[in-house]
PDB file of N, CA and C in Angstrom:
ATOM      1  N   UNK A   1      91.187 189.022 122.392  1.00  0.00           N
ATOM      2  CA  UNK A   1      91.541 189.269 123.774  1.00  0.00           C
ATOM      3  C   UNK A   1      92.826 188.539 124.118  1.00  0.00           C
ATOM      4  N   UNK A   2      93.509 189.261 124.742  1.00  0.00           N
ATOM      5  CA  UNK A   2      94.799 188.445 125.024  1.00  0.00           C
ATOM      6  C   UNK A   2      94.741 188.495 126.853  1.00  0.00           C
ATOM      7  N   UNK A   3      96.443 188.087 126.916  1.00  0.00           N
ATOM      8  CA  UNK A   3      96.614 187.510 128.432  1.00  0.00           C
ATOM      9  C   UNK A   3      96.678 188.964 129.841  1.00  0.00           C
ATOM     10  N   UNK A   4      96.307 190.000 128.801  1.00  0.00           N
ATOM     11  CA  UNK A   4      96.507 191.120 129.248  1.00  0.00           C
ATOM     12  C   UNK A   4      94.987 191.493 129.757  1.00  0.00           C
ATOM     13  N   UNK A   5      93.696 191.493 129.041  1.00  0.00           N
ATOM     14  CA  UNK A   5      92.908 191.152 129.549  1.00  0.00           C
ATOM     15  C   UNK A   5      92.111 190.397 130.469  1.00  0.00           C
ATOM     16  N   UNK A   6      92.831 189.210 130.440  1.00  0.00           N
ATOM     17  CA  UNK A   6      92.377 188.017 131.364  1.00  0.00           C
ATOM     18  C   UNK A   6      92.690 188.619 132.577  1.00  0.00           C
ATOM     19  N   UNK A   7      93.865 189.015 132.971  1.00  0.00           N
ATOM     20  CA  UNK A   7      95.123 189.600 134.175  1.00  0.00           C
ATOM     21  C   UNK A   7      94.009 190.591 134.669  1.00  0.00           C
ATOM     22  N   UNK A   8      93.377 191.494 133.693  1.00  0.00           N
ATOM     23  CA  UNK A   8      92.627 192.521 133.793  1.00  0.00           C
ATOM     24  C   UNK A   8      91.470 192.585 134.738  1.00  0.00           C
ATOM     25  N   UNK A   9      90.867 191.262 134.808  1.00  0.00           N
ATOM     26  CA  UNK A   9      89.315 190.603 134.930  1.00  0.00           C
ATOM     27  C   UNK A   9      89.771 190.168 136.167  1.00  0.00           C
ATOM     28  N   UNK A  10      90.869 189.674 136.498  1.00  0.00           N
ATOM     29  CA  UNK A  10      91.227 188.643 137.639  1.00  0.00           C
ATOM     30  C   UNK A  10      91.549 190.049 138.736  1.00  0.00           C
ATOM     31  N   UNK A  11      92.280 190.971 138.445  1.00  0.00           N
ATOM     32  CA  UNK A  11      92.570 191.585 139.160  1.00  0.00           C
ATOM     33  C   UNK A  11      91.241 192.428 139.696  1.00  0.00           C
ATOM     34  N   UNK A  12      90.779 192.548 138.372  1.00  0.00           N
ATOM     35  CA  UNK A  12      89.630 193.818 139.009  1.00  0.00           C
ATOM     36  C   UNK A  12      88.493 192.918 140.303  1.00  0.00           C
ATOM     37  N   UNK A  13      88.190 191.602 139.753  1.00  0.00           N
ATOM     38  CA  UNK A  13      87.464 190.667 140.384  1.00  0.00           C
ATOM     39  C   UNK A  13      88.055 190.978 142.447  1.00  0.00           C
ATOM     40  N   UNK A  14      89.421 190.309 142.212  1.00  0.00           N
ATOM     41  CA  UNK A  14      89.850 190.140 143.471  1.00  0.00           C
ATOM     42  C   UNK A  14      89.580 191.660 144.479  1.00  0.00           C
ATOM     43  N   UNK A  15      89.764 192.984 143.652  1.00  0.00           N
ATOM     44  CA  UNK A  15      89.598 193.956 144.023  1.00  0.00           C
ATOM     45  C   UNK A  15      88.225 194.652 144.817  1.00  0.00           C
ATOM     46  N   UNK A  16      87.222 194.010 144.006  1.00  0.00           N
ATOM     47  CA  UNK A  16      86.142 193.580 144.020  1.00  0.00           C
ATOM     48  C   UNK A  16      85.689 192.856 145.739  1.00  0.00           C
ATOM     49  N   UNK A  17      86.125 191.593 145.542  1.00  0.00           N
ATOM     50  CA  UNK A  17      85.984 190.243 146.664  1.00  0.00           C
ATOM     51  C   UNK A  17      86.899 191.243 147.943  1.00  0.00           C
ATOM     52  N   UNK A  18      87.948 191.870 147.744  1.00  0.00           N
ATOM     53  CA  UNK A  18      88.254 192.449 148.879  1.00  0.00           C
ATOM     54  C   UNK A  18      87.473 193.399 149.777  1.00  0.00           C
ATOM     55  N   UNK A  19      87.241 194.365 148.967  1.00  0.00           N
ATOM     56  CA  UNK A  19      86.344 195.207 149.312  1.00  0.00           C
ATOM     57  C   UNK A  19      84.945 195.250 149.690  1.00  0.00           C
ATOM     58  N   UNK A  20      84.607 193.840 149.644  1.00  0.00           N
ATOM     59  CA  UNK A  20      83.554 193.180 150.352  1.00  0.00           C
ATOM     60  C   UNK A  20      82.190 193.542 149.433  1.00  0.00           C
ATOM     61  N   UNK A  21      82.284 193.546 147.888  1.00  0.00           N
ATOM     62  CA  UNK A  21      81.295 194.324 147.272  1.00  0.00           C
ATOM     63  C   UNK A  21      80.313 193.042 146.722  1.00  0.00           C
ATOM     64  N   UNK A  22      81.017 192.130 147.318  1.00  0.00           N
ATOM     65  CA  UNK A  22      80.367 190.418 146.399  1.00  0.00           C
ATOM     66  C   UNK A  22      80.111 190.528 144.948  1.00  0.00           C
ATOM     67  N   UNK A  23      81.211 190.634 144.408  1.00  0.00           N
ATOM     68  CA  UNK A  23      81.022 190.810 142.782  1.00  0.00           C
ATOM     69  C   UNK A  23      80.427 189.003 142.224  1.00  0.00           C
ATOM     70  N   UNK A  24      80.034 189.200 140.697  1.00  0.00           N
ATOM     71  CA  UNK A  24      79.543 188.017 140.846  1.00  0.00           C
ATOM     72  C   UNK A  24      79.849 187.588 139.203  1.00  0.00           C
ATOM     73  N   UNK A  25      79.563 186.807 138.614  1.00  0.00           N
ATOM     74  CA  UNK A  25      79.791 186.500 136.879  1.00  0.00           C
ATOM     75  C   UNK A  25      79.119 187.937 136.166  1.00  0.00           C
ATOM     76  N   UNK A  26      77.857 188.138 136.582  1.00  0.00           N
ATOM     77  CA  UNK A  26      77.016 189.016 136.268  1.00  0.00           C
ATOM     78  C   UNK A  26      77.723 190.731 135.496  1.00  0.00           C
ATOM     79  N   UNK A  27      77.909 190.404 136.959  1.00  0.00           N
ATOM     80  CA  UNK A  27      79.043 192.037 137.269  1.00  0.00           C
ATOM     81  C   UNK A  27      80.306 192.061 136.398  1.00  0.00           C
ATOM     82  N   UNK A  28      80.957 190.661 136.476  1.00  0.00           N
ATOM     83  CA  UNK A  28      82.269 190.774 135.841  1.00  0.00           C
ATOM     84  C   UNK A  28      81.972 191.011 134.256  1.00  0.00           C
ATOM     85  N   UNK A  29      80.763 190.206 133.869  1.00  0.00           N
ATOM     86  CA  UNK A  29      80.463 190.195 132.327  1.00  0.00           C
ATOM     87  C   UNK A  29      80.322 191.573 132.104  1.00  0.00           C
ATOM     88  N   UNK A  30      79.562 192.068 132.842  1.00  0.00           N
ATOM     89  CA  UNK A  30      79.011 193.375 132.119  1.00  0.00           C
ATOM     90  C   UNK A  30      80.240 194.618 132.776  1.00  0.00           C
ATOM     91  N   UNK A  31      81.436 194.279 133.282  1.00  0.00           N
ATOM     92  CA  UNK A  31      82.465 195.654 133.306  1.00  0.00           C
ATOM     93  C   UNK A  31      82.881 195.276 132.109  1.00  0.00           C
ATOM     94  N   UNK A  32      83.560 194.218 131.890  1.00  0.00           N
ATOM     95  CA  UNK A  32      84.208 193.513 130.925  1.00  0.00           C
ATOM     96  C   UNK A  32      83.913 193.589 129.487  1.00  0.00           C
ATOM     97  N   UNK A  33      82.369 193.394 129.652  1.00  0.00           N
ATOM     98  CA  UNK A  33      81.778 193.276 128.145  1.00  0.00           C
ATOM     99  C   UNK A  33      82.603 191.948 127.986  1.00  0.00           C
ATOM    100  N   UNK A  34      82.550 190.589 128.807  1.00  0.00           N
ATOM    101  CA  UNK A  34      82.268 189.546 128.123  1.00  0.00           C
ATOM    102  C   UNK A  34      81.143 188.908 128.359  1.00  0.00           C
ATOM    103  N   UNK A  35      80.915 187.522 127.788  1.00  0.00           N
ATOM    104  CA  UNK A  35      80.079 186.970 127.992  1.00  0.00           C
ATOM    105  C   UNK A  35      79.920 186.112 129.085  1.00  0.00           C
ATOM    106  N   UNK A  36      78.839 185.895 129.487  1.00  0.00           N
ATOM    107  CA  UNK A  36      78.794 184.978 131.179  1.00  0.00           C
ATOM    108  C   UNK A  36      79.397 183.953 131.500  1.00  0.00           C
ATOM    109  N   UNK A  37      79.164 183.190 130.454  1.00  0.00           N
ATOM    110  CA  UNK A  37      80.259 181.878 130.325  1.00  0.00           C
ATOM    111  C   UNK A  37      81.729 182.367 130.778  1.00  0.00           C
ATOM    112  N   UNK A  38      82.187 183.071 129.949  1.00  0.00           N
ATOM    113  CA  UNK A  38      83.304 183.526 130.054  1.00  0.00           C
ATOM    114  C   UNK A  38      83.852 184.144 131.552  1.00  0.00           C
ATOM    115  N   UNK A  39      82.847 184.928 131.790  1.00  0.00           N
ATOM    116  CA  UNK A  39      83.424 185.319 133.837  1.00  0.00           C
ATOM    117  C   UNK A  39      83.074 184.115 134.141  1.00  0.00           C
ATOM    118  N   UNK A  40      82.185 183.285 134.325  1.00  0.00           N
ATOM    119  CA  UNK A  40      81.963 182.354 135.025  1.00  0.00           C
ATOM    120  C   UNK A  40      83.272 180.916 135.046  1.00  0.00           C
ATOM    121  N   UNK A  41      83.791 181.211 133.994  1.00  0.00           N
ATOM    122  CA  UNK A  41      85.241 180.526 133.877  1.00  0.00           C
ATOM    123  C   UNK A  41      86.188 181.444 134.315  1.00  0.00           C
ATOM    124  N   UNK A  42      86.289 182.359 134.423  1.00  0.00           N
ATOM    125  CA  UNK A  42      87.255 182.985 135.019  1.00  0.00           C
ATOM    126  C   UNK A  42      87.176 182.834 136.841  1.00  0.00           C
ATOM    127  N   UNK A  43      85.868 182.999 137.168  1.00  0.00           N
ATOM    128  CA  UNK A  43      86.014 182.477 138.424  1.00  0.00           C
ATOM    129  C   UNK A  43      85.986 181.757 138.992  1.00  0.00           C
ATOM    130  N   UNK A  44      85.516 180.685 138.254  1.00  0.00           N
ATOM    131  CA  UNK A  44      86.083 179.035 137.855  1.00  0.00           C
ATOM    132  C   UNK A  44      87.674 179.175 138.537  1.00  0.00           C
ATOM    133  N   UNK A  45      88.127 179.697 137.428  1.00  0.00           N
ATOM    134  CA  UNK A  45      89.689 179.313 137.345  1.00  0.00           C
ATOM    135  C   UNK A  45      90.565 179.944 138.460  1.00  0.00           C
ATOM    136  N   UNK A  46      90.213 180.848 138.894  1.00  0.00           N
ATOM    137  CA  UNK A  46      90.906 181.829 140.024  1.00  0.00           C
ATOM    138  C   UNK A  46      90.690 180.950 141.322  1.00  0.00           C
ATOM    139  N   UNK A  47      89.147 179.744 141.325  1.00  0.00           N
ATOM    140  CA  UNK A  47      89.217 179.136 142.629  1.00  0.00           C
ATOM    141  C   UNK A  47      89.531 177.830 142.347  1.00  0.00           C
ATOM    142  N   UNK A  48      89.931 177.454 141.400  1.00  0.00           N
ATOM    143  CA  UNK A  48      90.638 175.749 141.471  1.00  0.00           C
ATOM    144  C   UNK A  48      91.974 175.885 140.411  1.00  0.00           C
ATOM    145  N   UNK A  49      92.240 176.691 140.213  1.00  0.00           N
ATOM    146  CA  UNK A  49      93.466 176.877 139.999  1.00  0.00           C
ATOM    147  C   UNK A  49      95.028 177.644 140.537  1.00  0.00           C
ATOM    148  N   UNK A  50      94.065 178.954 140.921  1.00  0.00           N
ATOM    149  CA  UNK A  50      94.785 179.940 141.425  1.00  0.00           C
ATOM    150  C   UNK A  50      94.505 179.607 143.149  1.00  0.00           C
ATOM    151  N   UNK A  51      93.936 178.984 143.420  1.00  0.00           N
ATOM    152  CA  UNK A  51      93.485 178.871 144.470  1.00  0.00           C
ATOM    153  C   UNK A  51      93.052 179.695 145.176  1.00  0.00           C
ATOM    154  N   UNK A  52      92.343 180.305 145.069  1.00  0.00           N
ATOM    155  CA  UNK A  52      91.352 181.780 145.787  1.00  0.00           C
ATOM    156  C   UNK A  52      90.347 180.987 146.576  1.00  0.00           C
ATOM    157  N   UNK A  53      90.613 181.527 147.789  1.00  0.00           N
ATOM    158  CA  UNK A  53      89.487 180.830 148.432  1.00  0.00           C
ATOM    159  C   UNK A  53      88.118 181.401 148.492  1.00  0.00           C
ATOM    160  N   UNK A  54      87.639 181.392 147.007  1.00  0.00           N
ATOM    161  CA  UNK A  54      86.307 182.362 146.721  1.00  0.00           C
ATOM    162  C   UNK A  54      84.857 181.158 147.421  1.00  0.00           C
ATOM    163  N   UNK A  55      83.871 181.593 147.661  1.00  0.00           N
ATOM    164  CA  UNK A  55      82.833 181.068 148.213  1.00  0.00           C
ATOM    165  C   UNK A  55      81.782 181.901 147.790  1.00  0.00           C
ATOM    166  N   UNK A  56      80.588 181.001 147.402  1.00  0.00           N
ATOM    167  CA  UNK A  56      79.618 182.439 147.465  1.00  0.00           C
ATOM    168  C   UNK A  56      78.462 182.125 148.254  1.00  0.00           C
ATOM    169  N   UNK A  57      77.703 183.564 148.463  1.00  0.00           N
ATOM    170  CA  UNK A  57      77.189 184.155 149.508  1.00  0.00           C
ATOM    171  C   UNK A  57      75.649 184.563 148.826  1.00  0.00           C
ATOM    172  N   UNK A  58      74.724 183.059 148.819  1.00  0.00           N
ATOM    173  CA  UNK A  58      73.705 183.551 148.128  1.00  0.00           C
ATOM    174  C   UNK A  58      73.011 184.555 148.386  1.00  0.00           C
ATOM    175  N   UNK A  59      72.761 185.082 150.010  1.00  0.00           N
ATOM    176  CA  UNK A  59      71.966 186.026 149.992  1.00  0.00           C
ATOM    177  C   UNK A  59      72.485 187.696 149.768  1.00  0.00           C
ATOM    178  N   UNK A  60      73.778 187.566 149.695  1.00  0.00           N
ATOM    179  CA  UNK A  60      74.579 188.855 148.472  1.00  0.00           C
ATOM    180  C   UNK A  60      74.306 188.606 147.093  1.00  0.00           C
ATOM    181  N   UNK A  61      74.147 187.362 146.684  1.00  0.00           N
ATOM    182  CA  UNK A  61      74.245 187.040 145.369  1.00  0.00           C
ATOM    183  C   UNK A  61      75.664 187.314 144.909  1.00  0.00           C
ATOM    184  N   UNK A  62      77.017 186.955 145.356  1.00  0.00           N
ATOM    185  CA  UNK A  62      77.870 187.489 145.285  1.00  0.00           C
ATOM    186  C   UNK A  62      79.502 186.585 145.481  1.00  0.00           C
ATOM    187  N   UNK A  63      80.925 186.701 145.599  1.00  0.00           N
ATOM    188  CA  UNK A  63      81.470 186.055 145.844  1.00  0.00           C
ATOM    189  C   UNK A  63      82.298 186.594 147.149  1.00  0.00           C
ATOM    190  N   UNK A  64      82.676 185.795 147.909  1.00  0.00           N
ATOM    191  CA  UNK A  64      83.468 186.456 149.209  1.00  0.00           C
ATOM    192  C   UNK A  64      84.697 185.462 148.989  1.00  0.00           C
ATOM    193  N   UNK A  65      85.723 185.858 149.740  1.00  0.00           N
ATOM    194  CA  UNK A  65      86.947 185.023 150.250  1.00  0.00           C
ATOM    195  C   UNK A  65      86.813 183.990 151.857  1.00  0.00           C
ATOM    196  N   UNK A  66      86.469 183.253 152.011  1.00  0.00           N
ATOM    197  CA  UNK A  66      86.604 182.302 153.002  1.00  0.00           C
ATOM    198  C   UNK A  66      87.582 181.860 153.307  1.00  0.00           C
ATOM    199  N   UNK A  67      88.425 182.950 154.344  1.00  0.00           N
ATOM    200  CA  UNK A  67      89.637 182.831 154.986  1.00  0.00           C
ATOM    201  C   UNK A  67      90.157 181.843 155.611  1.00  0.00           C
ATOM    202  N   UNK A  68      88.837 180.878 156.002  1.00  0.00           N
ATOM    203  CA  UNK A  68      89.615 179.935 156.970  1.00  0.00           C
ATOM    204  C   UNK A  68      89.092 178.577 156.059  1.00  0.00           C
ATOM    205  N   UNK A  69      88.381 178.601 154.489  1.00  0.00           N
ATOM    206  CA  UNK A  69      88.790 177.515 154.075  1.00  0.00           C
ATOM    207  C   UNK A  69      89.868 177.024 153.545  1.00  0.00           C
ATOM    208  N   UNK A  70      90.088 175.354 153.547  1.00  0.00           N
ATOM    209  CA  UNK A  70      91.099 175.267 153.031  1.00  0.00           C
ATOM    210  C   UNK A  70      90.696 174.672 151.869  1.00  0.00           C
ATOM    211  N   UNK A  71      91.870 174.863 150.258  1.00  0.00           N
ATOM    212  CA  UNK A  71      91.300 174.264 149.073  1.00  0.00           C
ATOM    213  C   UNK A  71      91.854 172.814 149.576  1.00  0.00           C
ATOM    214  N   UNK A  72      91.094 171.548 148.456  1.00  0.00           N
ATOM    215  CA  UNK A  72      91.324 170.909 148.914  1.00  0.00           C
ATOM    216  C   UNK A  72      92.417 170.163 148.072  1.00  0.00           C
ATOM    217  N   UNK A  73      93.003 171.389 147.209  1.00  0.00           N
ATOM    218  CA  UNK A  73      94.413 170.412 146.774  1.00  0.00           C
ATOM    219  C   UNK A  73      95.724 171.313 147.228  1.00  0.00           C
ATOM    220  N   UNK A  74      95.352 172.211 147.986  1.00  0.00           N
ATOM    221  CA  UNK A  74      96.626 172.867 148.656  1.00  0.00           C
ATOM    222  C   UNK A  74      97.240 172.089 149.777  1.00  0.00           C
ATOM    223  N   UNK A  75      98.507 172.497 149.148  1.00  0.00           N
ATOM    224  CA  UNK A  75      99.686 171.812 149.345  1.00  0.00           C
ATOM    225  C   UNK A  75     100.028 169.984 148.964  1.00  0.00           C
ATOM    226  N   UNK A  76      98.942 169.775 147.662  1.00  0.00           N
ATOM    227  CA  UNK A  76      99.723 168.595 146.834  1.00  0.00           C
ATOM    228  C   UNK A  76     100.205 169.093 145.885  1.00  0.00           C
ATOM    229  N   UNK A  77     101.145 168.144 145.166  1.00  0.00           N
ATOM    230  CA  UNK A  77     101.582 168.690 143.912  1.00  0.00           C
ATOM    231  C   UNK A  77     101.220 168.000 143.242  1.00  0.00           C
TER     232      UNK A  77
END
């Protein structure tokens, strides 16, 4: 798998979280055909890296965007 895939997962995810469908590791593993670990680091990484303000929404079982949180290393460097 390369960086073309990863791009792949992140995008479809966010596409996902927009559309208000509460996608979740679950979901991402099984479009993907990876393993859980693996989405579950990806959405790991999209919210403390990329800074997505993802949150989840146990009784969706799912992830949403929480517009009015703030991360808590935005805007250090």
């Amino acid at each position: 798998m390369g960086i073309k895939n990863i791009y792949e997962r992140f995008i479809w995810f966010d596409n996902q979280v927009r559309a208000k469908k509460y996608p979740n590791a679950t979901s991402l593993a099984a479009r993907f055909e990876v393993s859980l670990k693996t989405a579950q680091r990806d959405i790991d990484f999209m919210r403390d890296r990329l800074l997505c303000p993802l949150d989840y929404d146990s009784s969706q079982k799912g992830y949403y965007y929480d517009l009015l949180k703030k991360h808590p290393r935005e805007g250090s460097i």
